[in-house]
PDB file of N, CA and C in Angstrom:
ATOM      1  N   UNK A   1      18.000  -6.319   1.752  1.00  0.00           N
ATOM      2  CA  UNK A   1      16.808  -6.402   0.938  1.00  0.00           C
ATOM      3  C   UNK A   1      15.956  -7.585   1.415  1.00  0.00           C
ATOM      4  N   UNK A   2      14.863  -7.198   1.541  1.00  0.00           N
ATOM      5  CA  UNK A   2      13.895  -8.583   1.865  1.00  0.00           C
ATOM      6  C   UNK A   2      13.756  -9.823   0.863  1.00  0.00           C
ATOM      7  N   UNK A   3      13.221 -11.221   1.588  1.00  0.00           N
ATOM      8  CA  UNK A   3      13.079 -11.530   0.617  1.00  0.00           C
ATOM      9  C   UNK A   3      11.572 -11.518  -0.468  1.00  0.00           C
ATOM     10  N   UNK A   4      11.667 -11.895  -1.623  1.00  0.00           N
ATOM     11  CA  UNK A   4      10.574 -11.534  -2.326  1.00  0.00           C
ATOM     12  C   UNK A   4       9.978 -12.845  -2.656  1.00  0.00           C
ATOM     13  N   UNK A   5       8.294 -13.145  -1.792  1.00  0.00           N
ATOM     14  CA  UNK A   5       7.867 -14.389  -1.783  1.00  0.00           C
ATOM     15  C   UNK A   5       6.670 -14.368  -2.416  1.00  0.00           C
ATOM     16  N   UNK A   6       6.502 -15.400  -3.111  1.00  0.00           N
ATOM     17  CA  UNK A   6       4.862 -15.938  -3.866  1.00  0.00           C
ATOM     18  C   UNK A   6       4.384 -16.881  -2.976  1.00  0.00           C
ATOM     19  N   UNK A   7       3.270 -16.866  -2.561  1.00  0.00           N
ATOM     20  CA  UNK A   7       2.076 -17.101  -1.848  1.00  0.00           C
ATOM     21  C   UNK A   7       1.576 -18.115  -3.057  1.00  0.00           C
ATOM     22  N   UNK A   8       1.105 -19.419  -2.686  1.00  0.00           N
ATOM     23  CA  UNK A   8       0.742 -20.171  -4.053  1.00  0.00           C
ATOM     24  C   UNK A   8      -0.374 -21.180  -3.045  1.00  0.00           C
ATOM     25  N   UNK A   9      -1.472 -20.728  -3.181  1.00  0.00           N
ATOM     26  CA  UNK A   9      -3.239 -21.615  -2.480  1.00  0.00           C
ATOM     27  C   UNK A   9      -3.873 -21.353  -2.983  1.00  0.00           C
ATOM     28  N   UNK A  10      -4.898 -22.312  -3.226  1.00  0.00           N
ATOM     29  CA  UNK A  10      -6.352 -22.046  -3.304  1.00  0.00           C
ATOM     30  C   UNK A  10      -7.353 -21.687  -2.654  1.00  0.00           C
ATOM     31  N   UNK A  11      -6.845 -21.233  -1.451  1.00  0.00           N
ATOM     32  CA  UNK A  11      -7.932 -20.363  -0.705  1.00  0.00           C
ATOM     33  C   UNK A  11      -7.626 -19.444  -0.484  1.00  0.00           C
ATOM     34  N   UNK A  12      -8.164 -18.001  -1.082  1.00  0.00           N
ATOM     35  CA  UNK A  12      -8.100 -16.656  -0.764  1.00  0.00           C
ATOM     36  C   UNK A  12      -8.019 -16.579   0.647  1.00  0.00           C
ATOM     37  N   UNK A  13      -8.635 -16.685   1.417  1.00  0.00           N
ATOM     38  CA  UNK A  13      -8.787 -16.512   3.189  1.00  0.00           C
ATOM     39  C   UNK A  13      -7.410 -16.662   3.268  1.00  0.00           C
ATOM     40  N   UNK A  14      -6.370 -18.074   3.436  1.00  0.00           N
ATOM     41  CA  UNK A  14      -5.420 -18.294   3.782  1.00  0.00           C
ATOM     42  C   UNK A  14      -4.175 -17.747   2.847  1.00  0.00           C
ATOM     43  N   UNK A  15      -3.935 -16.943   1.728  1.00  0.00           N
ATOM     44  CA  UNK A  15      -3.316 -16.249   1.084  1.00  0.00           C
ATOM     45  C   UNK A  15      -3.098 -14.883   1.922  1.00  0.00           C
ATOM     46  N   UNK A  16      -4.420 -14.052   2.343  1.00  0.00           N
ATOM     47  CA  UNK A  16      -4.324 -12.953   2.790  1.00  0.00           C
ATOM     48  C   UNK A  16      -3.984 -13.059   4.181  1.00  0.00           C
ATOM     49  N   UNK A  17      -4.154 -14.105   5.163  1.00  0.00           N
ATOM     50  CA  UNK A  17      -3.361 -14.488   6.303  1.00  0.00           C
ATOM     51  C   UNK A  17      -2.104 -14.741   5.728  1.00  0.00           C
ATOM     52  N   UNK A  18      -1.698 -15.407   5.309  1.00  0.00           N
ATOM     53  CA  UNK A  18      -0.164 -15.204   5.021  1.00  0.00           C
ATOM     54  C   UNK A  18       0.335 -14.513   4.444  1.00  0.00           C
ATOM     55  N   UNK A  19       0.054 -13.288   4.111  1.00  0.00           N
ATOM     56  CA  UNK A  19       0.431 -12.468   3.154  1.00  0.00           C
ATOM     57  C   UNK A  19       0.601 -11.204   4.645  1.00  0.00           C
ATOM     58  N   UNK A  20      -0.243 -11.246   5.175  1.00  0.00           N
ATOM     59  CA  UNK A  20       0.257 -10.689   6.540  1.00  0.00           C
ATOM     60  C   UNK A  20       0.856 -11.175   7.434  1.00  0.00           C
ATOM     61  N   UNK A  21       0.959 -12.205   7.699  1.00  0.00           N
ATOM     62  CA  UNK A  21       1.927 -12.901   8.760  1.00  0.00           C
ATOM     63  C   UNK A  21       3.561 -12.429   8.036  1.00  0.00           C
ATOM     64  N   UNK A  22       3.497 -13.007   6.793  1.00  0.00           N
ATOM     65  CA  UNK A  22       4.795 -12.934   5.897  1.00  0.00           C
ATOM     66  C   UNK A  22       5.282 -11.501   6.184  1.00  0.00           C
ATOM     67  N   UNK A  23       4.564 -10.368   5.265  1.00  0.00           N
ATOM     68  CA  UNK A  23       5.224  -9.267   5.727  1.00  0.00           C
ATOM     69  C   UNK A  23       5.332  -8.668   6.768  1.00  0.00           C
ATOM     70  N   UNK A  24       4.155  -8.976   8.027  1.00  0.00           N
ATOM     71  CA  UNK A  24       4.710  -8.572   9.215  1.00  0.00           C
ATOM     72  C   UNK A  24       6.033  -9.042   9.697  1.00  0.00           C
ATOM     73  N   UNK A  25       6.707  -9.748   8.850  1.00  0.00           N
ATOM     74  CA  UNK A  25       7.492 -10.387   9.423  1.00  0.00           C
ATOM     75  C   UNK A  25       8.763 -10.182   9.072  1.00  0.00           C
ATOM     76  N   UNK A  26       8.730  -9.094   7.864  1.00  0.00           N
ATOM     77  CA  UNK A  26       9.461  -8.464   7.264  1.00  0.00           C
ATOM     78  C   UNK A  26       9.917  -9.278   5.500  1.00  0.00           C
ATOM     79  N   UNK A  27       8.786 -10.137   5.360  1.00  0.00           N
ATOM     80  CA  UNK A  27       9.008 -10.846   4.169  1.00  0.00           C
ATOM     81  C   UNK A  27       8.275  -9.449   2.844  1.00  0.00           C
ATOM     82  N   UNK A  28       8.648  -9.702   1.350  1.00  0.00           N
ATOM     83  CA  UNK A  28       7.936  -8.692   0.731  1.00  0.00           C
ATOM     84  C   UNK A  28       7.326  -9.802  -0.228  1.00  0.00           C
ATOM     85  N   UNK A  29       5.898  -9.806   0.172  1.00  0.00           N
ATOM     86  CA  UNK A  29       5.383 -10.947  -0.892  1.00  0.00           C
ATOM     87  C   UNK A  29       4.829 -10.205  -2.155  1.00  0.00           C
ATOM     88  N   UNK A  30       5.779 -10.940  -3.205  1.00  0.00           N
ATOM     89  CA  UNK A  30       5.752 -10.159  -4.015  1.00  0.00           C
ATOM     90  C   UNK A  30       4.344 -10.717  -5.494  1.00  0.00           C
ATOM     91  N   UNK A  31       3.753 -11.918  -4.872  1.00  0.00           N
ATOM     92  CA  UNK A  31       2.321 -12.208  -5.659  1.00  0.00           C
ATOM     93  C   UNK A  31       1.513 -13.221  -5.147  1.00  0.00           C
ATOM     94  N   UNK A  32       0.432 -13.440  -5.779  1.00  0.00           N
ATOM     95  CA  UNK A  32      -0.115 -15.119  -4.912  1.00  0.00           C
ATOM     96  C   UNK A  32      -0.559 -16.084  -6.415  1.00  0.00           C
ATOM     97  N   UNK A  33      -0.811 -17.281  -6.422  1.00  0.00           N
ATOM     98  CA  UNK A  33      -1.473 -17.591  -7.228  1.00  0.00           C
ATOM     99  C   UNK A  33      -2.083 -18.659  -6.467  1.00  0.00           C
ATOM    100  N   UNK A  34      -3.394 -19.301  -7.483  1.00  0.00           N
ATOM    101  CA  UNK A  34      -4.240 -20.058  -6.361  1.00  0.00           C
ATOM    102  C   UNK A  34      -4.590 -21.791  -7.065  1.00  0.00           C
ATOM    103  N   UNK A  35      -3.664 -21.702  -8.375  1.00  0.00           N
ATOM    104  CA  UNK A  35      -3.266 -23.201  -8.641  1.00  0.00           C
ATOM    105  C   UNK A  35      -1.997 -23.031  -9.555  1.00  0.00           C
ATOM    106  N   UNK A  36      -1.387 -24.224  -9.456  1.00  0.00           N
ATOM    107  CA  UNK A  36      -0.385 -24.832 -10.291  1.00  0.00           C
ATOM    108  C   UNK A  36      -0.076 -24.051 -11.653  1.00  0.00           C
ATOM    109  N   UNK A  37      -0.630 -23.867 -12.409  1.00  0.00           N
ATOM    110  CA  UNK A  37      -0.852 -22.975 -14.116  1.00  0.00           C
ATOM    111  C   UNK A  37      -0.384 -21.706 -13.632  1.00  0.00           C
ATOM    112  N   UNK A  38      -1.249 -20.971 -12.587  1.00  0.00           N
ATOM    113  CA  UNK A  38      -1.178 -19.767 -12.438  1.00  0.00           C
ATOM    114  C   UNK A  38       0.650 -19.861 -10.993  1.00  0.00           C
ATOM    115  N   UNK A  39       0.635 -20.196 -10.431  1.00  0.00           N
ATOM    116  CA  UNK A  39       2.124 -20.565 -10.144  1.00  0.00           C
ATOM    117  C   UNK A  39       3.366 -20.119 -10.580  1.00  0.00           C
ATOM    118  N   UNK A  40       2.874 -21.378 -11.719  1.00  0.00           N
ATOM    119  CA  UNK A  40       4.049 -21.429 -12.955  1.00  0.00           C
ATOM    120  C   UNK A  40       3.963 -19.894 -13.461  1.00  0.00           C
ATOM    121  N   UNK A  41       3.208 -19.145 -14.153  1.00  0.00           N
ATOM    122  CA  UNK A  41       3.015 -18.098 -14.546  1.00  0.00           C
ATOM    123  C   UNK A  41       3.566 -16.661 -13.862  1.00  0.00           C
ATOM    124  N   UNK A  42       3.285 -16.793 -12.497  1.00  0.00           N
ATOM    125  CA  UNK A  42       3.470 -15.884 -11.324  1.00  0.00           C
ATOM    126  C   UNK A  42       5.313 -15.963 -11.070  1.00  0.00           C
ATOM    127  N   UNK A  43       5.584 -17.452 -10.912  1.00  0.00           N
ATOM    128  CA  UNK A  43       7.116 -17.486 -10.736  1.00  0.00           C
ATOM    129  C   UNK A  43       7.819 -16.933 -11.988  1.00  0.00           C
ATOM    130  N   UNK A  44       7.476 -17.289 -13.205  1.00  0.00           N
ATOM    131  CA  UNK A  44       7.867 -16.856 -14.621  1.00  0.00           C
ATOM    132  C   UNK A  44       8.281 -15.223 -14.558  1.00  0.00           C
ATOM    133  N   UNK A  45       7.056 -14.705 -14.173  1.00  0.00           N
ATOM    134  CA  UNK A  45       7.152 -13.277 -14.045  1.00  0.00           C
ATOM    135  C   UNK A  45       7.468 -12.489 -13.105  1.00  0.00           C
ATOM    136  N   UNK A  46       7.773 -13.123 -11.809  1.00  0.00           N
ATOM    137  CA  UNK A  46       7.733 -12.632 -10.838  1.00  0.00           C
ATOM    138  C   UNK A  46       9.020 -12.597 -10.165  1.00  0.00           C
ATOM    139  N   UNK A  47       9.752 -13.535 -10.570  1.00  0.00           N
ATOM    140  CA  UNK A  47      11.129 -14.429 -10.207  1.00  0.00           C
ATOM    141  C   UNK A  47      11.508 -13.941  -8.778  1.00  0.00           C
ATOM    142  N   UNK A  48      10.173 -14.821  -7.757  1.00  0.00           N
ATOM    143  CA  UNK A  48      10.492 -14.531  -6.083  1.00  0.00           C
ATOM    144  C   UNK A  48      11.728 -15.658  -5.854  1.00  0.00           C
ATOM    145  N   UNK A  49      11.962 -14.714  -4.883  1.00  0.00           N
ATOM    146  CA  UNK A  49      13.452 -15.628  -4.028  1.00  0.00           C
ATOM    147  C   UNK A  49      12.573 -16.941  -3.393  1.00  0.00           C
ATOM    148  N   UNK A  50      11.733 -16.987  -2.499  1.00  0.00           N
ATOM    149  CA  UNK A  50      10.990 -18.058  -2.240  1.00  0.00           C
ATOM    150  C   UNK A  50       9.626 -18.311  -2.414  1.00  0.00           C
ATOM    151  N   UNK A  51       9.134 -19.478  -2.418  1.00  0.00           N
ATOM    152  CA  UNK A  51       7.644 -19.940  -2.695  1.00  0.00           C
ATOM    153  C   UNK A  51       6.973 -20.494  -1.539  1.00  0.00           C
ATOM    154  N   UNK A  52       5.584 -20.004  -0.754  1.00  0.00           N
ATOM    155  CA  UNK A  52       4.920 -20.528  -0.061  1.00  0.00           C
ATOM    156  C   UNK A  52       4.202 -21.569  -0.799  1.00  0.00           C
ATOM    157  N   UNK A  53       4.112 -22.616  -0.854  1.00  0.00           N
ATOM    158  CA  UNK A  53       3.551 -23.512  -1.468  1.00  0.00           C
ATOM    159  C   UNK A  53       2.507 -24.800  -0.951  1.00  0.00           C
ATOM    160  N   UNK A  54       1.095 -24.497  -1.393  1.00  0.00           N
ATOM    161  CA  UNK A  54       0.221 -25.876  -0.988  1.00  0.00           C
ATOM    162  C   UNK A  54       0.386 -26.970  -1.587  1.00  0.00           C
ATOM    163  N   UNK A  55       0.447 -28.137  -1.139  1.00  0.00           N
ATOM    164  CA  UNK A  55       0.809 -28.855  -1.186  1.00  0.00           C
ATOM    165  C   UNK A  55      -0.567 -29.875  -1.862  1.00  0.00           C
ATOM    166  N   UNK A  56      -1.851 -29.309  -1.747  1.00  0.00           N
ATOM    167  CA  UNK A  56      -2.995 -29.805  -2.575  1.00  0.00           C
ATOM    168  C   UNK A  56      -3.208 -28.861  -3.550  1.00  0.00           C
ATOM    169  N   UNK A  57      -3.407 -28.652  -4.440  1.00  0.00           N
ATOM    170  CA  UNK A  57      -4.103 -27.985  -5.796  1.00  0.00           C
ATOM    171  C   UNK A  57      -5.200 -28.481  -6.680  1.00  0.00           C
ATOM    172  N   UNK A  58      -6.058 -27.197  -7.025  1.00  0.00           N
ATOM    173  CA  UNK A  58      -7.287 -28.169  -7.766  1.00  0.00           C
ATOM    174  C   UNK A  58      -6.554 -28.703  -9.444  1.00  0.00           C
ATOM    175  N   UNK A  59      -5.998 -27.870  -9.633  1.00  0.00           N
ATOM    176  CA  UNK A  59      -4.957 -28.723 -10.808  1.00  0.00           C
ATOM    177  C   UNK A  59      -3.626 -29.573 -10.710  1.00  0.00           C
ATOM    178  N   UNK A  60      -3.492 -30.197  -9.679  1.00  0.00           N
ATOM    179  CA  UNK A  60      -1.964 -30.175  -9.377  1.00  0.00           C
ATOM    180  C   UNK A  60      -1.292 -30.317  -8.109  1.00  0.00           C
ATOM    181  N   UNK A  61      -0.440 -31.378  -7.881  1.00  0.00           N
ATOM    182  CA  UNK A  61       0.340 -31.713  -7.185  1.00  0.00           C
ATOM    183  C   UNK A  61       1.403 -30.449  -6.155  1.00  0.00           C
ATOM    184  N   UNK A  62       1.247 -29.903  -5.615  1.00  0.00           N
ATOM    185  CA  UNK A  62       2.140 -29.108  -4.593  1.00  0.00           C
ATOM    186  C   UNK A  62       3.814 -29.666  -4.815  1.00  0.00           C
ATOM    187  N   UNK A  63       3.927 -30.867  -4.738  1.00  0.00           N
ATOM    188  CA  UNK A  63       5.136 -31.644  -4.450  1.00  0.00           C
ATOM    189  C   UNK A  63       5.367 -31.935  -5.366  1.00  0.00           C
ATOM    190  N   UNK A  64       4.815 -31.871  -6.488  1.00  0.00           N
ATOM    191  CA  UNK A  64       5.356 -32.069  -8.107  1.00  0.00           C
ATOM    192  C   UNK A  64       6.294 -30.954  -8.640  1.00  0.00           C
ATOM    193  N   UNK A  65       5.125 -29.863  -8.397  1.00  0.00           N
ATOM    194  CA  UNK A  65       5.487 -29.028  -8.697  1.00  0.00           C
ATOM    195  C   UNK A  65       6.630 -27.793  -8.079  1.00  0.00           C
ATOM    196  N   UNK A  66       6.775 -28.409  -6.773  1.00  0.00           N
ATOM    197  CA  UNK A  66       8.136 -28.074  -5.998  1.00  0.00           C
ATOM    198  C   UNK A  66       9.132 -28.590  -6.940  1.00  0.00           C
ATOM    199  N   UNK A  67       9.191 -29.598  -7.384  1.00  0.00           N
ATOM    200  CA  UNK A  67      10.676 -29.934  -8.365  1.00  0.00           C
ATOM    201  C   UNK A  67      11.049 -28.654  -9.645  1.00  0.00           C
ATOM    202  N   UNK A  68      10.059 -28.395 -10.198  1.00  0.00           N
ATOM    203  CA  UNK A  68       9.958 -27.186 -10.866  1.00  0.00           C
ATOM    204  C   UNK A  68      10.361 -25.747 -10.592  1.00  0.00           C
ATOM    205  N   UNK A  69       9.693 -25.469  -9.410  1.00  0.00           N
ATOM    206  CA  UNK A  69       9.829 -23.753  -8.974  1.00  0.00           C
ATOM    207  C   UNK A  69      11.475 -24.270  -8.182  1.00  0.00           C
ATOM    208  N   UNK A  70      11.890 -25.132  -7.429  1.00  0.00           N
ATOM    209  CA  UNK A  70      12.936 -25.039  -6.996  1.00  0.00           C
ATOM    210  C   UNK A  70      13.974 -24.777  -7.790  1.00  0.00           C
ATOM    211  N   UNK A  71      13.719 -24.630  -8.848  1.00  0.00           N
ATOM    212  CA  UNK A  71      15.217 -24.613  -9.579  1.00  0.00           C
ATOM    213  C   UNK A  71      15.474 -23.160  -9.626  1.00  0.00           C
ATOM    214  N   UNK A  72      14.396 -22.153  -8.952  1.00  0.00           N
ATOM    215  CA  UNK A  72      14.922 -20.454  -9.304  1.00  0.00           C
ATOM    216  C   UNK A  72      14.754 -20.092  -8.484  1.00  0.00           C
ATOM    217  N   UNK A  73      13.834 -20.028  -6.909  1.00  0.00           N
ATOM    218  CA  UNK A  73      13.255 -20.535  -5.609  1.00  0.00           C
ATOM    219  C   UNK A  73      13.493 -21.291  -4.513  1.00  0.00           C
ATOM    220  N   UNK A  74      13.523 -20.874  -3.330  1.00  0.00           N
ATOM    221  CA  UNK A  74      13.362 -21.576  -2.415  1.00  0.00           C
ATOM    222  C   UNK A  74      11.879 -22.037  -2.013  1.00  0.00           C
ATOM    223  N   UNK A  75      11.516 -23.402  -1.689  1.00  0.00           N
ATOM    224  CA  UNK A  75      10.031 -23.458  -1.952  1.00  0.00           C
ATOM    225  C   UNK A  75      10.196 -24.081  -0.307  1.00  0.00           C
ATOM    226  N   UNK A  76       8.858 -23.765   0.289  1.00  0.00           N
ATOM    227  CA  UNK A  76       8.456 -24.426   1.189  1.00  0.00           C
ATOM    228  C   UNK A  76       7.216 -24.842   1.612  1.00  0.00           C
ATOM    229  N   UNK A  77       6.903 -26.071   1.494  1.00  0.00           N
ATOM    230  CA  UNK A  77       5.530 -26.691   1.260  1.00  0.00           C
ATOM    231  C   UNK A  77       4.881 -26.362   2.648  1.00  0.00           C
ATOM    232  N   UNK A  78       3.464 -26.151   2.433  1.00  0.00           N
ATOM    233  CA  UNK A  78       2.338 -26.120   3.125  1.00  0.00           C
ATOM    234  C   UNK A  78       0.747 -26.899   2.850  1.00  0.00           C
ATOM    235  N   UNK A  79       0.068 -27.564   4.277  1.00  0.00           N
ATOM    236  CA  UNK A  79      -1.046 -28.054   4.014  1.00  0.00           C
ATOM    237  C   UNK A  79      -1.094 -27.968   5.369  1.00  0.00           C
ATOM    238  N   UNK A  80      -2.713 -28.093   5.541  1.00  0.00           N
ATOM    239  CA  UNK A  80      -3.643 -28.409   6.528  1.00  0.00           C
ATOM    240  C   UNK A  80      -3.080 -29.389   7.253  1.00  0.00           C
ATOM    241  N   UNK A  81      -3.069 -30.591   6.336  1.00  0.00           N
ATOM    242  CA  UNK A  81      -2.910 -32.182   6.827  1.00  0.00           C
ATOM    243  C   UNK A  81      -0.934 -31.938   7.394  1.00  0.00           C
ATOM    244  N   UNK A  82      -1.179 -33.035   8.541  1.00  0.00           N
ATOM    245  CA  UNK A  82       0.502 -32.893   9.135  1.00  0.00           C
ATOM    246  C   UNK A  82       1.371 -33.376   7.717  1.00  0.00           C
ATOM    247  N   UNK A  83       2.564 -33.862   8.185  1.00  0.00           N
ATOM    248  CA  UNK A  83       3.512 -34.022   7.473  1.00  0.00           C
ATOM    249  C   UNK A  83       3.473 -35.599   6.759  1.00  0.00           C
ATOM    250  N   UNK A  84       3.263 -36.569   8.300  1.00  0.00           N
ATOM    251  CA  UNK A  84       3.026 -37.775   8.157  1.00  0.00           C
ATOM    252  C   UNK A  84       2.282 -38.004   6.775  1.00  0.00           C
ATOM    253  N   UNK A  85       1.088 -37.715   6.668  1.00  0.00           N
ATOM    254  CA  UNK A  85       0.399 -38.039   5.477  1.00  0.00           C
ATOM    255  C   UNK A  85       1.137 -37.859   4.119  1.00  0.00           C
ATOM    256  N   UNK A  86       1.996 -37.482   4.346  1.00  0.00           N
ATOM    257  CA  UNK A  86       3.029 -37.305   2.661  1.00  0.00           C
ATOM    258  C   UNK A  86       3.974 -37.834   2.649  1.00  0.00           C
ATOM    259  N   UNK A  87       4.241 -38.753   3.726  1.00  0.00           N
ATOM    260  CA  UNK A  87       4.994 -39.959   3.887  1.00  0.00           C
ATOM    261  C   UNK A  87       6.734 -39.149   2.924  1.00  0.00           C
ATOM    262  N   UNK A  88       7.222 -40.370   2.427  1.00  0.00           N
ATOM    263  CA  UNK A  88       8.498 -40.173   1.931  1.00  0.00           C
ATOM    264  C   UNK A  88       8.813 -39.016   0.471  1.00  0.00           C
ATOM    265  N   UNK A  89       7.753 -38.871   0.283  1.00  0.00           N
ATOM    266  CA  UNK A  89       7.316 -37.501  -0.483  1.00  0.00           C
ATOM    267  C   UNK A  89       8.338 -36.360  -0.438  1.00  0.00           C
ATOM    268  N   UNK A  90       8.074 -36.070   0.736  1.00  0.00           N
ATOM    269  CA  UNK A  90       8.958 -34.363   1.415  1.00  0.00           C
ATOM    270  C   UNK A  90      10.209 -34.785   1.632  1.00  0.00           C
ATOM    271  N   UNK A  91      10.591 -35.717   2.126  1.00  0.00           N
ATOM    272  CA  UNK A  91      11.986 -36.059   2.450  1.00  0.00           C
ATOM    273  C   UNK A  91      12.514 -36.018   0.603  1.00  0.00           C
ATOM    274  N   UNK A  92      12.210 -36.432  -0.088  1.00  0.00           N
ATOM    275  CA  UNK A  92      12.739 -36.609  -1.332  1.00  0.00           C
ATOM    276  C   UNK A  92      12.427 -35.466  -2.171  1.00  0.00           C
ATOM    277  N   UNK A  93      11.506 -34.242  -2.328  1.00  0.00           N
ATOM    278  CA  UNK A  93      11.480 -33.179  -2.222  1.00  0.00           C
ATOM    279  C   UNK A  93      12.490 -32.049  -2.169  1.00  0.00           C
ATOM    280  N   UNK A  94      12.674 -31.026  -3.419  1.00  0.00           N
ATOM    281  CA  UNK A  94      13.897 -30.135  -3.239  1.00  0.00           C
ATOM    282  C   UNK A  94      12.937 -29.316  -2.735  1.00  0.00           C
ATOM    283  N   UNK A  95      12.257 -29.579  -1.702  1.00  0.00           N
ATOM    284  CA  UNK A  95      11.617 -28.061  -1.016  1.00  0.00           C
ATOM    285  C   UNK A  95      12.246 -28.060   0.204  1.00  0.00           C
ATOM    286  N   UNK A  96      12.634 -26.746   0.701  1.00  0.00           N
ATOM    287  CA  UNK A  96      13.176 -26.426   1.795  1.00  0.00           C
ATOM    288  C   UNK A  96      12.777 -27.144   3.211  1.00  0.00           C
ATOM    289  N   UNK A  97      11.366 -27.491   3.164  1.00  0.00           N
ATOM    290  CA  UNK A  97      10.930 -28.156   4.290  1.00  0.00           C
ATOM    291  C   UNK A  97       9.461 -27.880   4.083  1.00  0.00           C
ATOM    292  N   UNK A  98       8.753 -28.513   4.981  1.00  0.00           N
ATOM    293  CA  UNK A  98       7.037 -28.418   5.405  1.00  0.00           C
ATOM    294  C   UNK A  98       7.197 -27.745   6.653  1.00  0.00           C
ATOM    295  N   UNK A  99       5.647 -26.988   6.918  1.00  0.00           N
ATOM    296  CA  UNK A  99       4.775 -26.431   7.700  1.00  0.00           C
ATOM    297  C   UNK A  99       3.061 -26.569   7.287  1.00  0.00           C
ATOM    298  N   UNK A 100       2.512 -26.764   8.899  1.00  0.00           N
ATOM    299  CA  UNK A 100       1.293 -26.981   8.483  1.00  0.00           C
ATOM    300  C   UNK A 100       0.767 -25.685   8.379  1.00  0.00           C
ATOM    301  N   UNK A 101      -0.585 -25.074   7.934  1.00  0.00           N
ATOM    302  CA  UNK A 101      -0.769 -24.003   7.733  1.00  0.00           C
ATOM    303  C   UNK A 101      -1.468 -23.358   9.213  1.00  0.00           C
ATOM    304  N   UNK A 102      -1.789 -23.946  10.108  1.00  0.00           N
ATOM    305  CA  UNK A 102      -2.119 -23.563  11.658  1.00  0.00           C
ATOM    306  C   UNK A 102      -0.967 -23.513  11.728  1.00  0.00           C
ATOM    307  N   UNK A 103       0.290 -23.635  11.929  1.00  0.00           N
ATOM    308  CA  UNK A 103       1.461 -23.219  12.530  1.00  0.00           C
ATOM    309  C   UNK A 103       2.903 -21.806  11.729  1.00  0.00           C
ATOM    310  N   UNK A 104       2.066 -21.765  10.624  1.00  0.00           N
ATOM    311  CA  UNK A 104       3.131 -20.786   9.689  1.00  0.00           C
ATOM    312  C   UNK A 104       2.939 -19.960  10.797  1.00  0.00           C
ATOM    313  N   UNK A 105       4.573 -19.264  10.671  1.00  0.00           N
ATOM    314  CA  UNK A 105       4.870 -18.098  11.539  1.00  0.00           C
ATOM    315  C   UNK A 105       5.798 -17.393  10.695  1.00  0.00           C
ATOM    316  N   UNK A 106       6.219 -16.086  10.660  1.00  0.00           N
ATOM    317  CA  UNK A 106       7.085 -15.815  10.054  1.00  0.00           C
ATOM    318  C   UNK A 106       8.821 -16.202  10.794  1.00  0.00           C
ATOM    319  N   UNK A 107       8.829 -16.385  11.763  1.00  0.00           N
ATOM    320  CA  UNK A 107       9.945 -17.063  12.178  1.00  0.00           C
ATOM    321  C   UNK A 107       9.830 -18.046  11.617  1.00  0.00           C
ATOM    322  N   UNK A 108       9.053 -19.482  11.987  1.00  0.00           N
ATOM    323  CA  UNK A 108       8.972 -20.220  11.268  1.00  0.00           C
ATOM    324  C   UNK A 108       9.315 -20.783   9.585  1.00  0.00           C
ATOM    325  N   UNK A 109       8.668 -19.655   8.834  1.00  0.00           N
ATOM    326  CA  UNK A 109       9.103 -19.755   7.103  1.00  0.00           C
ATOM    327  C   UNK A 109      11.147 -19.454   7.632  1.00  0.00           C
ATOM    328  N   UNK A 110      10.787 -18.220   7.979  1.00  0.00           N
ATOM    329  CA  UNK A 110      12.424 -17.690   7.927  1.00  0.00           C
ATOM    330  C   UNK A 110      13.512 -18.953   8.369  1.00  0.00           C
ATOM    331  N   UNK A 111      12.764 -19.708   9.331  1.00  0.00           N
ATOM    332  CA  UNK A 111      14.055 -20.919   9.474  1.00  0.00           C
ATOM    333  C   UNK A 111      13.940 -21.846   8.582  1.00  0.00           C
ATOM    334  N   UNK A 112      13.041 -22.231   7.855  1.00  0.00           N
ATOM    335  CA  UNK A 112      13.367 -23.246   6.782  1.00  0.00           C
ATOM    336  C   UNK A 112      13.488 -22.961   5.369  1.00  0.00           C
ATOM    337  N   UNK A 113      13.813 -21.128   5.234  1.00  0.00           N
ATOM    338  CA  UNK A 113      14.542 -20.971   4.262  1.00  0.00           C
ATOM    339  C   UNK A 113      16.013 -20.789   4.819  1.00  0.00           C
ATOM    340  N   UNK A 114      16.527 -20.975   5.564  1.00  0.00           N
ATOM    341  CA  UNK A 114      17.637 -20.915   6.355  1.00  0.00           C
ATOM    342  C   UNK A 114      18.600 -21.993   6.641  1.00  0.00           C
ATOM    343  N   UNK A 115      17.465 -23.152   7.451  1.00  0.00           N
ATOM    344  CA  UNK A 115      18.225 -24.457   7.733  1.00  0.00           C
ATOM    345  C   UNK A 115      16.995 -25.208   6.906  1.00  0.00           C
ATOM    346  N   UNK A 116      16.853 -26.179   6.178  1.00  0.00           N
ATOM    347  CA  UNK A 116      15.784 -27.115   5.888  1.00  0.00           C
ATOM    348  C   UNK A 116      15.441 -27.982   7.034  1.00  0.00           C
ATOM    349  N   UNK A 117      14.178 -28.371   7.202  1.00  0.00           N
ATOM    350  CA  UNK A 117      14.150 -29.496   7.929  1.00  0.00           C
ATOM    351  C   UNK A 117      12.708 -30.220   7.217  1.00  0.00           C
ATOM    352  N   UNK A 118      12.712 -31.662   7.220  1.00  0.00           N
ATOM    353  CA  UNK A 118      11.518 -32.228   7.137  1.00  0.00           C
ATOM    354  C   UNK A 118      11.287 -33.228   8.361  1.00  0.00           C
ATOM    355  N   UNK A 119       9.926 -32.676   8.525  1.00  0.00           N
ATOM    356  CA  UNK A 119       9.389 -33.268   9.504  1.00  0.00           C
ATOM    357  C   UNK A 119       8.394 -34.853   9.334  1.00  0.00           C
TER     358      UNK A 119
END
């Protein structure tokens, strides 16, 4: 069975790129939401095995809110900005790992729901 992933940005453009990268990749994304409120709401109802997750929100912390969805989820944070800029953040983070959003691949997600790594 695939796994079943929520897509969680505020930019439509980059939802529907990953929403195809993901299932080309054999992921089944199973919703998106495009802040924090709606997230919470989407995971509630949706109960995906993992979370694509931005790491900026117009309501809300990405990395806050990884402490939250991880407890039913595998989450793995995403942003524009590299890793560096979130300093000791991600390392302390129950999210599976970071990717920037120029580099998501579906290999990529698939190994850091697999092995974690922070970069």
């Amino acid at each position: 069975m695939a796994t079943r992933v929520l897509i969680v940005d505020d930019h439509a453009d980059f939802r529907r790129l990953a929403r195809t990268i993901l299932t080309g990749s054999g992921f089944d994304v199973v919703g998106e939401a495009e802040d924090v409120s709606s997230a919470r709401l989407a995971a509630s109802e949706l109960r995906p095995d993992a979370v694509l997750l931005d790491v900026q929100l117009p309501d809300g912390d990405g990395i806050d809110v990884a402490d939250e969805l991880a407890a039913d989820a595998e989450v793995v944070l995403i942003s524009t900005r590299a890793a560096r800029h979130f300093g000791h953040r991600l390392a302390e983070s129950p999210a599976r790992g970071f990717v920037q959003k120029q580099d998501l691949t579906g290999a990529a997600f698939a190994a850091l729901l697999s092995h974690p790594v922070h970069d």
